[in-house]
C-alpha atoms as a PDB file:
ATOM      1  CA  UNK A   1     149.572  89.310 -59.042  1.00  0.00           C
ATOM      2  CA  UNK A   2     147.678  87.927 -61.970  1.00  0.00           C
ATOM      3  CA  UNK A   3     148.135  84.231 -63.052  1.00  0.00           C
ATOM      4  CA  UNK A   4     146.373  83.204 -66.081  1.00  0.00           C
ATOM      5  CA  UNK A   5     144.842  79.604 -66.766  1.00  0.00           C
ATOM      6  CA  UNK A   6     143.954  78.115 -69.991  1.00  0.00           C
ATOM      7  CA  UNK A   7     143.675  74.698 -71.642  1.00  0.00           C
ATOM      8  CA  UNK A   8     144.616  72.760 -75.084  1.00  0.00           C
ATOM      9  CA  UNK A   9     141.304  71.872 -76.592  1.00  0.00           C
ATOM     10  CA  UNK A  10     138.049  70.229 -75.315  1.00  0.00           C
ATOM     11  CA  UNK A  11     136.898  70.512 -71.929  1.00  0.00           C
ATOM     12  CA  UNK A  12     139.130  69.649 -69.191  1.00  0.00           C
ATOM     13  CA  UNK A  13     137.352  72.106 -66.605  1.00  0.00           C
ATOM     14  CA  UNK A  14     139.289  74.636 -66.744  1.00  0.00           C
ATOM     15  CA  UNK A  15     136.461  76.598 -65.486  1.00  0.00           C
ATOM     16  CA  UNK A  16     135.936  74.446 -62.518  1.00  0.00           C
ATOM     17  CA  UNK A  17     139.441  74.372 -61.881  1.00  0.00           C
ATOM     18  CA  UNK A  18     139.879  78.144 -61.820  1.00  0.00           C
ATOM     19  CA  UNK A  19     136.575  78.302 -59.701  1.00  0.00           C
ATOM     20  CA  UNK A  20     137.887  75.269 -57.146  1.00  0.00           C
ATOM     21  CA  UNK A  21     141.132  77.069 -56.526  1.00  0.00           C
ATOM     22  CA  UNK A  22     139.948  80.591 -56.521  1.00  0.00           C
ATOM     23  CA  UNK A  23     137.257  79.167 -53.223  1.00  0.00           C
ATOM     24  CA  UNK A  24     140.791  77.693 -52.236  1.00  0.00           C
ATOM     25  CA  UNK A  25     142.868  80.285 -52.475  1.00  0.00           C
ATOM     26  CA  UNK A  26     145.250  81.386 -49.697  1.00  0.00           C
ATOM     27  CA  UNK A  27     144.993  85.190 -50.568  1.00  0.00           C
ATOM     28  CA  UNK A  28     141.966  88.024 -51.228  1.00  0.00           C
ATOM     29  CA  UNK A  29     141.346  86.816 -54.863  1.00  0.00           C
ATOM     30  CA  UNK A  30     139.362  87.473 -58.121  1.00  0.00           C
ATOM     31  CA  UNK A  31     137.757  85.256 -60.354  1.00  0.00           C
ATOM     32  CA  UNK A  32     138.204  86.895 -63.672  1.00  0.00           C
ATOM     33  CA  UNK A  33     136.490  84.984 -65.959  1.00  0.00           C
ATOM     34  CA  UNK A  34     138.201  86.317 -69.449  1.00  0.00           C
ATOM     35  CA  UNK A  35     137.414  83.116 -71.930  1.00  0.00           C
ATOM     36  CA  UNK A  36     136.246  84.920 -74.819  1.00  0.00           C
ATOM     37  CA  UNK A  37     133.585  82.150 -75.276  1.00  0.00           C
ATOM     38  CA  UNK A  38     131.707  83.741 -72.566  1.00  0.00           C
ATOM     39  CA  UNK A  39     131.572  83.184 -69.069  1.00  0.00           C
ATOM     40  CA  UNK A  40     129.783  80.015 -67.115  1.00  0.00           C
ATOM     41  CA  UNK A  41     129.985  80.792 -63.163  1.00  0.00           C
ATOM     42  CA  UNK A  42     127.048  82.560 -62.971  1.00  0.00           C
ATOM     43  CA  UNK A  43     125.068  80.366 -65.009  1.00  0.00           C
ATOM     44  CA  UNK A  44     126.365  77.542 -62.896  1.00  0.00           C
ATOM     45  CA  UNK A  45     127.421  77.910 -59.209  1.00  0.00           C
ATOM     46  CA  UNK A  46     125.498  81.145 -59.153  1.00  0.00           C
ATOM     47  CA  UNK A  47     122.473  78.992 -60.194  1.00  0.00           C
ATOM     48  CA  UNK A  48     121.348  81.364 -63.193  1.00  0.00           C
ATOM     49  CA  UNK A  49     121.873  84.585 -61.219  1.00  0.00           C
ATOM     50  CA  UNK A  50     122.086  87.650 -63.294  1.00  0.00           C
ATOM     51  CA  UNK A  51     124.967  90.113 -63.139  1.00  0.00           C
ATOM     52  CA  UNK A  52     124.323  93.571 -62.925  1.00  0.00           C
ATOM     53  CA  UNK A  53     128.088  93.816 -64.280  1.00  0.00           C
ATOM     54  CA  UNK A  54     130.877  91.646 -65.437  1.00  0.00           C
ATOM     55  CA  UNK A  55     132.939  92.204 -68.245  1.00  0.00           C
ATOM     56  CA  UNK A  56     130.813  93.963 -70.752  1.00  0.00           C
ATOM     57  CA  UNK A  57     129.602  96.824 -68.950  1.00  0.00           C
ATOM     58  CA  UNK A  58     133.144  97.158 -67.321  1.00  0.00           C
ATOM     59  CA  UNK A  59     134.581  97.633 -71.154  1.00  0.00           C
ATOM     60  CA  UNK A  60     131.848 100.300 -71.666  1.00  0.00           C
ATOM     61  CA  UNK A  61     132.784 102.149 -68.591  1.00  0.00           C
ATOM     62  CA  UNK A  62     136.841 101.702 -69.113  1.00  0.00           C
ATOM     63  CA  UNK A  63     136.040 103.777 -72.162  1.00  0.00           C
ATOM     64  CA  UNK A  64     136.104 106.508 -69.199  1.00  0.00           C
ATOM     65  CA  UNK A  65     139.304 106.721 -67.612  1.00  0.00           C
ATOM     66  CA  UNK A  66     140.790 102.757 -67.983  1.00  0.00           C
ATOM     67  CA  UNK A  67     139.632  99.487 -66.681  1.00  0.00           C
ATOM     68  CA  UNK A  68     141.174 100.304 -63.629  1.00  0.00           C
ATOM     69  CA  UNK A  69     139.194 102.782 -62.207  1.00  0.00           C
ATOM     70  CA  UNK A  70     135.462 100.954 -62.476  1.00  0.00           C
ATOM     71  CA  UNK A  71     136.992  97.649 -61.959  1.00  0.00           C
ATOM     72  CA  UNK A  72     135.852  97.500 -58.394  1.00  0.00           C
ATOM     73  CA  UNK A  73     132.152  98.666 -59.387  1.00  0.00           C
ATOM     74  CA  UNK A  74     131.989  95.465 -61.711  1.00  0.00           C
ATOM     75  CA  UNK A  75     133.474  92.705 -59.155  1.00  0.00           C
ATOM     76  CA  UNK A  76     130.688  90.280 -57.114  1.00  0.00           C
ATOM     77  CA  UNK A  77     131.105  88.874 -53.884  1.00  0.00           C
ATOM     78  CA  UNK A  78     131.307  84.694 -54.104  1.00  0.00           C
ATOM     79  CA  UNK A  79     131.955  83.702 -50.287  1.00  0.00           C
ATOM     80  CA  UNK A  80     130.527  85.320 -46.738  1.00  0.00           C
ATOM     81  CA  UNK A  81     133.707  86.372 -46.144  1.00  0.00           C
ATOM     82  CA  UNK A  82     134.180  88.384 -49.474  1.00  0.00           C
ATOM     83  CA  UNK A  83     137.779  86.834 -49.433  1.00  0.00           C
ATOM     84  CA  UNK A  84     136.758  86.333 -53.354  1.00  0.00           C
ATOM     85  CA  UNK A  85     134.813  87.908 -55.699  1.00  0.00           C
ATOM     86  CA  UNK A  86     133.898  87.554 -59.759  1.00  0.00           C
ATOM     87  CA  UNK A  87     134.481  89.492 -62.899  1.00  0.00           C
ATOM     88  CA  UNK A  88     131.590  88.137 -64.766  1.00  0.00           C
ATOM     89  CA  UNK A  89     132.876  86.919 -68.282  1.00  0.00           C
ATOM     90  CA  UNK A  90     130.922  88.002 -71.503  1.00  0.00           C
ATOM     91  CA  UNK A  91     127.073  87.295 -72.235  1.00  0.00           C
ATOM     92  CA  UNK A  92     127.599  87.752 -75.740  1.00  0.00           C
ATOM     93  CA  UNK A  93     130.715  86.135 -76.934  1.00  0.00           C
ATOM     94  CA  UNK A  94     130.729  88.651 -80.229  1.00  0.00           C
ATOM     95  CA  UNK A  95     131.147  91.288 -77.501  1.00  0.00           C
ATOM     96  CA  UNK A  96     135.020  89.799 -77.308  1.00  0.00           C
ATOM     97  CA  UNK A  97     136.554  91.467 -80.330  1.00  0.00           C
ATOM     98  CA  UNK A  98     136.183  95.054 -78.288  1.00  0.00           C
ATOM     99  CA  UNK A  99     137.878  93.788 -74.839  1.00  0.00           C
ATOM    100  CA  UNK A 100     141.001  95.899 -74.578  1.00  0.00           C
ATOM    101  CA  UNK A 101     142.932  92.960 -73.152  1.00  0.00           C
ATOM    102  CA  UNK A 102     145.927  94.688 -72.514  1.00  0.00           C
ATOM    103  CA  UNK A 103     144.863  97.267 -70.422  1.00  0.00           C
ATOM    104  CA  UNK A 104     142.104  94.800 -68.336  1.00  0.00           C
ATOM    105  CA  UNK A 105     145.453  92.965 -67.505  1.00  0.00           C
ATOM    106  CA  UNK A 106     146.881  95.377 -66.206  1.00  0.00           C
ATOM    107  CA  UNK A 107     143.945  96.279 -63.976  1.00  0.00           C
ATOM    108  CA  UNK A 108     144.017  92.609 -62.823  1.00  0.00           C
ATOM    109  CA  UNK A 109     147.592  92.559 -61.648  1.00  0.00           C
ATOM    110  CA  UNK A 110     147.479  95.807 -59.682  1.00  0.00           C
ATOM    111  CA  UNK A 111     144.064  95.374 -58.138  1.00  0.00           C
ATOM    112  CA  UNK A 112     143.995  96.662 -54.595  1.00  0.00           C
ATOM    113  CA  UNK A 113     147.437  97.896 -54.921  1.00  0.00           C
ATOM    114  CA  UNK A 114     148.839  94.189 -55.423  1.00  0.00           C
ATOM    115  CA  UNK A 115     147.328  93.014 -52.186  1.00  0.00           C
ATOM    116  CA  UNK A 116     144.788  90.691 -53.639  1.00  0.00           C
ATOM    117  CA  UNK A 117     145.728  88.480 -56.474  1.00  0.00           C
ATOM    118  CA  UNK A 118     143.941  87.076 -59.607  1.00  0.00           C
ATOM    119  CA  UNK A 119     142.650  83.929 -61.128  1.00  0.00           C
ATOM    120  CA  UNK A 120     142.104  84.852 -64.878  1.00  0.00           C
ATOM    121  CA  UNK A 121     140.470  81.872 -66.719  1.00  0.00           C
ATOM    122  CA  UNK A 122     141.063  82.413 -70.204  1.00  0.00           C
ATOM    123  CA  UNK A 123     139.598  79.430 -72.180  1.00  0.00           C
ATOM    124  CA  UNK A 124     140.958  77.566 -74.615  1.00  0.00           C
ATOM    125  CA  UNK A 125     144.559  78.592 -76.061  1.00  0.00           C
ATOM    126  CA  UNK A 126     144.255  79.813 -79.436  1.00  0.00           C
ATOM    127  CA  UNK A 127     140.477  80.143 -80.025  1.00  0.00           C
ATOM    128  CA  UNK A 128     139.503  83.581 -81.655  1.00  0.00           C
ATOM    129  CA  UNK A 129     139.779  87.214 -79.788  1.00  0.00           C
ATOM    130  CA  UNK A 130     141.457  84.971 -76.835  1.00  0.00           C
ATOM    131  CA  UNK A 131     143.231  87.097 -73.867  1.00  0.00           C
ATOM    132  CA  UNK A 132     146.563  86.928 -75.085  1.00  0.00           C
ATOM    133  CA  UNK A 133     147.934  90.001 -73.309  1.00  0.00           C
ATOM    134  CA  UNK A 134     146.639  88.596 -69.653  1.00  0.00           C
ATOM    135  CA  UNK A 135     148.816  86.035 -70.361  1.00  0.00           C
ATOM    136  CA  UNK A 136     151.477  87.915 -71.496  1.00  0.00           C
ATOM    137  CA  UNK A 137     151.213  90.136 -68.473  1.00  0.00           C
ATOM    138  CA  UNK A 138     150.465  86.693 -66.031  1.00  0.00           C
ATOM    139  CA  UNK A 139     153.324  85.938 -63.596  1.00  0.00           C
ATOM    140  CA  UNK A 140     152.578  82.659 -64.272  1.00  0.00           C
ATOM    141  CA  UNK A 141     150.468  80.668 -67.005  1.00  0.00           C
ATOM    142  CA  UNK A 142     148.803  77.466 -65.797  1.00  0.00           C
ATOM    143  CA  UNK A 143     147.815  74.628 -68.477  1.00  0.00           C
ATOM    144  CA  UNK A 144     144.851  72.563 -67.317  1.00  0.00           C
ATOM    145  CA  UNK A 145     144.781  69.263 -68.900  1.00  0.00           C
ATOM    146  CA  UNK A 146     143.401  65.998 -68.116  1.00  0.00           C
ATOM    147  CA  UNK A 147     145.368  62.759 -67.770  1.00  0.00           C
ATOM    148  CA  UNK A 148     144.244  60.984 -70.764  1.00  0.00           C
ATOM    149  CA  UNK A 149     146.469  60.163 -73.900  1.00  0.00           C
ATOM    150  CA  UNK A 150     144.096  62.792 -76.419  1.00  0.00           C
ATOM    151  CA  UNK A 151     144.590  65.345 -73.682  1.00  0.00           C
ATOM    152  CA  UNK A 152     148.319  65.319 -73.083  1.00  0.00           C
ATOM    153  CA  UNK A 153     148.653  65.618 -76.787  1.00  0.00           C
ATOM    154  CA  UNK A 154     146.948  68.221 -77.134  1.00  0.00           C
ATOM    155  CA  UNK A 155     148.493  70.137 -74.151  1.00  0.00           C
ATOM    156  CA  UNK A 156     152.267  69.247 -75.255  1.00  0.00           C
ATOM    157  CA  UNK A 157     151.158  71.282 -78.195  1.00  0.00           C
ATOM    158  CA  UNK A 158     149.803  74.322 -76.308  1.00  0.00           C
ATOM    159  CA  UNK A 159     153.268  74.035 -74.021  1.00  0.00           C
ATOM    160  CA  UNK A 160     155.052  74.392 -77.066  1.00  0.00           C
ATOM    161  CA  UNK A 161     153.226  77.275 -79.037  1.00  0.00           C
ATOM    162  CA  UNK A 162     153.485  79.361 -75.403  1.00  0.00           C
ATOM    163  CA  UNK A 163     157.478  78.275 -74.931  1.00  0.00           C
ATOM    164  CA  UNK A 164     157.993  79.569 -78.534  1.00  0.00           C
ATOM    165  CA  UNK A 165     156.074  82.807 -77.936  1.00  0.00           C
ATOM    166  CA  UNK A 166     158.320  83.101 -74.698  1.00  0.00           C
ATOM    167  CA  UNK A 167     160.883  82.413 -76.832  1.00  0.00           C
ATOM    168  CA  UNK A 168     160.382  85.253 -79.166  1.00  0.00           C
ATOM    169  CA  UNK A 169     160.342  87.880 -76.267  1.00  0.00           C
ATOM    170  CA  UNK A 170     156.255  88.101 -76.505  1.00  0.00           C
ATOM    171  CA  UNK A 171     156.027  87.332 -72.791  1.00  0.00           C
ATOM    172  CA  UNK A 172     154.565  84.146 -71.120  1.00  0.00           C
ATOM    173  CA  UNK A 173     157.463  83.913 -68.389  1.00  0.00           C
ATOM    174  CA  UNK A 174     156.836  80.963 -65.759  1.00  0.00           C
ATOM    175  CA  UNK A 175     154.613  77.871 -67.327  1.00  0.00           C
ATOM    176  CA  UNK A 176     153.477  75.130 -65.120  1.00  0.00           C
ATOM    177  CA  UNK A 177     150.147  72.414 -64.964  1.00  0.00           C
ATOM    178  CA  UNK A 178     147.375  71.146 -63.414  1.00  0.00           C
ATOM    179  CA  UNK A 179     145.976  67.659 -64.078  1.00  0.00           C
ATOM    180  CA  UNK A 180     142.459  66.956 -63.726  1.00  0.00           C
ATOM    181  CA  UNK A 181     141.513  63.745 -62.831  1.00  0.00           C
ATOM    182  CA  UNK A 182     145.027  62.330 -62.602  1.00  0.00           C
ATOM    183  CA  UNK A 183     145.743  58.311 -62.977  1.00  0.00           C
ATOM    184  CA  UNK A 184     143.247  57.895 -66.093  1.00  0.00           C
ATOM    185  CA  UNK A 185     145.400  56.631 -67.540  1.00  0.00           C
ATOM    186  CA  UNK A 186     148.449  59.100 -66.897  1.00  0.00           C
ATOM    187  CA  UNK A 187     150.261  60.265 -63.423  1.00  0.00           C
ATOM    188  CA  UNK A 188     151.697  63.385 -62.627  1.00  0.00           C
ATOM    189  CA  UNK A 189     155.045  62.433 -63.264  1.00  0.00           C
ATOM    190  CA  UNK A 190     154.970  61.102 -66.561  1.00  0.00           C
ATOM    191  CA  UNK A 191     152.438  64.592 -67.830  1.00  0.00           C
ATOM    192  CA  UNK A 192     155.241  66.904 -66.319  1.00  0.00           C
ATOM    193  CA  UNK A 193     157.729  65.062 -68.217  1.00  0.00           C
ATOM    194  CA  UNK A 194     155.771  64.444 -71.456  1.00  0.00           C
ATOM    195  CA  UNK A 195     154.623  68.629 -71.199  1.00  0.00           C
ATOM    196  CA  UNK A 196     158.626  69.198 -70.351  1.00  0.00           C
ATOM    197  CA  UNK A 197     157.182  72.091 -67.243  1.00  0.00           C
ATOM    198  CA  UNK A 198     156.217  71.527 -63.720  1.00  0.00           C
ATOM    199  CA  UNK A 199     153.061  69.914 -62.433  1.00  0.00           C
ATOM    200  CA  UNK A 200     151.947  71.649 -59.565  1.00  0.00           C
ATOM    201  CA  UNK A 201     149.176  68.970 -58.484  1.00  0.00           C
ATOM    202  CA  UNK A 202     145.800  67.707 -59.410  1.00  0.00           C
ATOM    203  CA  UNK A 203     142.324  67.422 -58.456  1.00  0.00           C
ATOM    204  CA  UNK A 204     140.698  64.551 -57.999  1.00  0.00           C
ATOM    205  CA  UNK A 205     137.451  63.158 -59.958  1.00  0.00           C
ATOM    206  CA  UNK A 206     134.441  64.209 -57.421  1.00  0.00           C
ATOM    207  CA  UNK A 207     131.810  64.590 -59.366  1.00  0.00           C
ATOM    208  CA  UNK A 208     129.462  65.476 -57.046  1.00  0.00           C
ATOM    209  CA  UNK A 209     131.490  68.386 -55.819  1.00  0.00           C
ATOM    210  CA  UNK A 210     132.480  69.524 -59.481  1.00  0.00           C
ATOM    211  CA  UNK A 211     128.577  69.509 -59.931  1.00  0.00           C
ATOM    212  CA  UNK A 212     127.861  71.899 -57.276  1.00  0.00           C
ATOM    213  CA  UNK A 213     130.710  74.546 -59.195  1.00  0.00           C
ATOM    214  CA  UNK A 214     129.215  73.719 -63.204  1.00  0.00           C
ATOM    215  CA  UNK A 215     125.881  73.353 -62.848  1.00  0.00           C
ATOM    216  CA  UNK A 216     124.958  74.919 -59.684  1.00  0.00           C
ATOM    217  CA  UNK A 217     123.817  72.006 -57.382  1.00  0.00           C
ATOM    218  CA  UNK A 218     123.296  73.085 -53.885  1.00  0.00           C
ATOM    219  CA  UNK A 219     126.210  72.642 -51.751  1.00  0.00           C
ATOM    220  CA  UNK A 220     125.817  70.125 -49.344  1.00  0.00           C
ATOM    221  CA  UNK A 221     127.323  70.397 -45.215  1.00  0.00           C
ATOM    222  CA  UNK A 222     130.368  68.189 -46.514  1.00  0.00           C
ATOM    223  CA  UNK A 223     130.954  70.751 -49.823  1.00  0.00           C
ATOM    224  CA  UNK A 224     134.206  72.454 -48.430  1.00  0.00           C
ATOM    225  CA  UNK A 225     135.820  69.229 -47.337  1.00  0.00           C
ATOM    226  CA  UNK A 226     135.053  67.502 -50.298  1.00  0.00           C
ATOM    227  CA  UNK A 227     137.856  65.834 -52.077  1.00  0.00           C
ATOM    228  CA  UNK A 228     137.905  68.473 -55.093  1.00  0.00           C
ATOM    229  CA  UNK A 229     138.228  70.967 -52.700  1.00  0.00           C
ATOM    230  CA  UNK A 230     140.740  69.280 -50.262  1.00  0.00           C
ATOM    231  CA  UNK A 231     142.730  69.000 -53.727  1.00  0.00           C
ATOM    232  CA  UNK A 232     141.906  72.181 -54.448  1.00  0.00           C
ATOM    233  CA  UNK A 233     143.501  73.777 -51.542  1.00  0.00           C
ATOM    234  CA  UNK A 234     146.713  72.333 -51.430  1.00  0.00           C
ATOM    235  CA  UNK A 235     146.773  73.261 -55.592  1.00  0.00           C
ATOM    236  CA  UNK A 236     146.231  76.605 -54.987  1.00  0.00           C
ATOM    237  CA  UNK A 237     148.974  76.734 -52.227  1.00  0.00           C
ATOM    238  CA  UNK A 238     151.367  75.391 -54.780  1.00  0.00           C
ATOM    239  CA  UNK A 239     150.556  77.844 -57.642  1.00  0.00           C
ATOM    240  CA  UNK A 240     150.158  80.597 -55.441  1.00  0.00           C
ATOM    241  CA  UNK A 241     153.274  79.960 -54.333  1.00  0.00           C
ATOM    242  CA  UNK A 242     154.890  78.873 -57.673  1.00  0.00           C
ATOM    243  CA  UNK A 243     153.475  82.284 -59.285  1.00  0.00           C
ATOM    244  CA  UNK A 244     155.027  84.811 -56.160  1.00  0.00           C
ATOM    245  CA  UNK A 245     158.603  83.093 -57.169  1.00  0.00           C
ATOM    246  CA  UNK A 246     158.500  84.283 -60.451  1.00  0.00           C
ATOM    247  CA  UNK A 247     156.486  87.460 -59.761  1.00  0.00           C
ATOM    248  CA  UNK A 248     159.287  88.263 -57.539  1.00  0.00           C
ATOM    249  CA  UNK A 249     161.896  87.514 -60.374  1.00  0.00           C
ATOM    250  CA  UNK A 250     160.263  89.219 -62.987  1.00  0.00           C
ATOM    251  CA  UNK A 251     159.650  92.525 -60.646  1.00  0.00           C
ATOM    252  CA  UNK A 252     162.791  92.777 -57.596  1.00  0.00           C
ATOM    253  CA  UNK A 253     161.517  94.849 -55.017  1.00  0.00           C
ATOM    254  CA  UNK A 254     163.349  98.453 -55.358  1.00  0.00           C
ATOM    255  CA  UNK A 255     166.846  98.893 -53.818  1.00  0.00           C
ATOM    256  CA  UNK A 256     167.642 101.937 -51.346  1.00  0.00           C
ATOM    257  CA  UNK A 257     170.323 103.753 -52.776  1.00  0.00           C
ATOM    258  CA  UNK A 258     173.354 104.340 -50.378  1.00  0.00           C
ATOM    259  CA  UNK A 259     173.163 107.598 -48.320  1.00  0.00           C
ATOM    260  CA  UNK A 260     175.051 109.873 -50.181  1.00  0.00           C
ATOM    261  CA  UNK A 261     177.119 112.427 -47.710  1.00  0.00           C
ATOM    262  CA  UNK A 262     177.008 116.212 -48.056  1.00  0.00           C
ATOM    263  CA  UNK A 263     180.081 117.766 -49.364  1.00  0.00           C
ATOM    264  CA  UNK A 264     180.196 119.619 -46.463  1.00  0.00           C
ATOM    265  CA  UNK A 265     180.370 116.655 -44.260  1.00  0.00           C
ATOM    266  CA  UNK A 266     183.104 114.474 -45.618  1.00  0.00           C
ATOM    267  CA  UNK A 267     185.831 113.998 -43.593  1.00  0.00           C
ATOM    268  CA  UNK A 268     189.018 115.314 -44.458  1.00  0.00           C
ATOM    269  CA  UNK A 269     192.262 113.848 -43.025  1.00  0.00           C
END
C-alpha cells in the first residue's frame, strides 16, 4: 500500500512528518523519499551518512528489468528492528527529470507482495519533475500543512488543484491532512473545514525531538516518548488506517466464483 505525502508551499516539515510517522508506523514500512528537490534524511537523522544507494542508482539499475526487481538492493535499514527502512531521495536534484515515476510507484505499492506499506514523501505539490504518478497510484494522498493563516491558504489551493485532477479521472482517490503544529493560530476543526477533507491529527511543536529527525541531533533516552512521537503514533494509526479503507475500495479482494456442477452430475427429477 503506498500513501503519498506532500505539502502547499514553504516548509511545513513534510519531511519530518513523513520521517515521525514512518518510526511510528504500525506496519513493516518504507521511507521513500521521492521530493524531486532531493532527499534530506540522510543528511539529517542519518547525521551526514552516505548512501551506497537510494534513488539514483536504483533508476540506473531499473533500466534492467523495472524498479521492482533492485528495489530491495537500494532500501537501508532505519531502526534495530528493520521494521523500516529508506529509499534514499536524489543527490542531484537535475537527476529528477529521468525518474520513471510511474513504474517506481508501482514498485512501492507492491513491495514485499503488499505486506509492508509505504511512506512516499513527495515535496512540494507542483514544483518541477514532481512524482505525480505516486500520487496517482497512492491509496491515499496526505497534505501536510501548518496551522497558520499563509499556510491554510496555500493548502486550500493544493486541495483544490488535486480534487480537480481527481475530478478529471487522473487519479488522486482518498485526500486527507495533517497539521503541524496545530492551535497557531488554527485548530483541527476549522483546517478540515476550511481544506473541505478530513484531518487525520497533528503533531505537536517539540522542537527538540523534530531536531533529532532534521538535523541529526543525537537522540536522547526520552526520544521515542517524546511528544512528536507520541503524536506521531497515534497519526500514523489514523492514516494507516484511513489509507487501508480506501485501498480496500479502490482494489475488492477477488470473489470465488460459485462451484459450477458437472453435467454429468446434475440431478434430474
Amino acid at each position: 500500500m503506498l500513501i503519498a505525502m506532500t505539502s502547499a508551499k514553504g516548509a511545513p516539515g513534510v519531511t519530518t512528518a513523513a520521517l515521525a510517522l514512518a518510526l511510528s508506523w504500525p506496519r513493516r514500512t518504507v521511507l521513500a523519499e521521492l521530493d524531486p528537490a532531493g532527499g534530506d534524511v540522510l543528511a539529517g537523522y542519518g547525521r551526514g551518512e552516505v548512501s551506497a544507494g537510494g534513488l539514483a542508482e536504483l533508476e540506473l539499475a531499473a533500466r534492467r528489468g523495472g524498479p521492482a526487481r533492485h528495489l530491495e538492493a537500494h532500501l537501508l535499514q532505519l531502526d534495530a528492528g528493520a521494521r523500516v527502512r529508506l529509499l534514499p531521495g536524489l543527490t542531484d536534484p537535475i537527476g529528477a527529470r529521468h525518474v520513471d515515476w510511474h513504474r517506481l510507484a508501482g514498485a512501492l505499492a507492491a513491495i514485499d507482495g503488499g505486506t509492508t506499506d509505504a511512506l512516499a514523501d513527495c515535496g512540494r505539490l507542483g514544483a518541477e519533475h514532481f512524482p505525480r504518478d505516486a500520487v496517482r497510484r497512492a491509496a491515499a494522498v496526505i497534505v501536510v500543512s501548518r496551522s497558520s493563516l499563509r499556510a491554510v491558504r496555500a493548502a486550500t489551493h493544493a486541495v483544490a488543484a488535486l480534487k480537480a485532477e481527481s475530478a478529471s479521472g487522473a487519479g488522486v482517490c482518498a485526500l486527507a491532512a495533517v497539521v503541524v503544529a496545530a492551535g497557531e493560530p488554527y485548530g483541527e476543526r476549522e483546517i478540515g473545514d476550511a481544506l473541505g477533507i478530513p484531518v487525520l491529527g497533528a503533531l505537536p511543536r517539540d522542537d527538540k525531538a523534530a531536531s533529532v529527525l532534521s538535523d541529526g541531533v543525537p537522540a536522547g533516552r526520552s526520544f521515542h516518548q517524546s511528544a512528536l512521537l507520541r503524536g506521531a503514533r497515534e497519526v500514523a494509526a489514523r492514516v494507516a488506517e484511513f489509507a487501508a479503507r480506501h485501498e480496500a475500495i479502490l482494489s475488492p479482494p477477488a470473489q470465488v466464483p460459485a462451484p459450477v456442477h458437472p453435467i454429468g452430475h446434475e440431478h434430474v427429477r
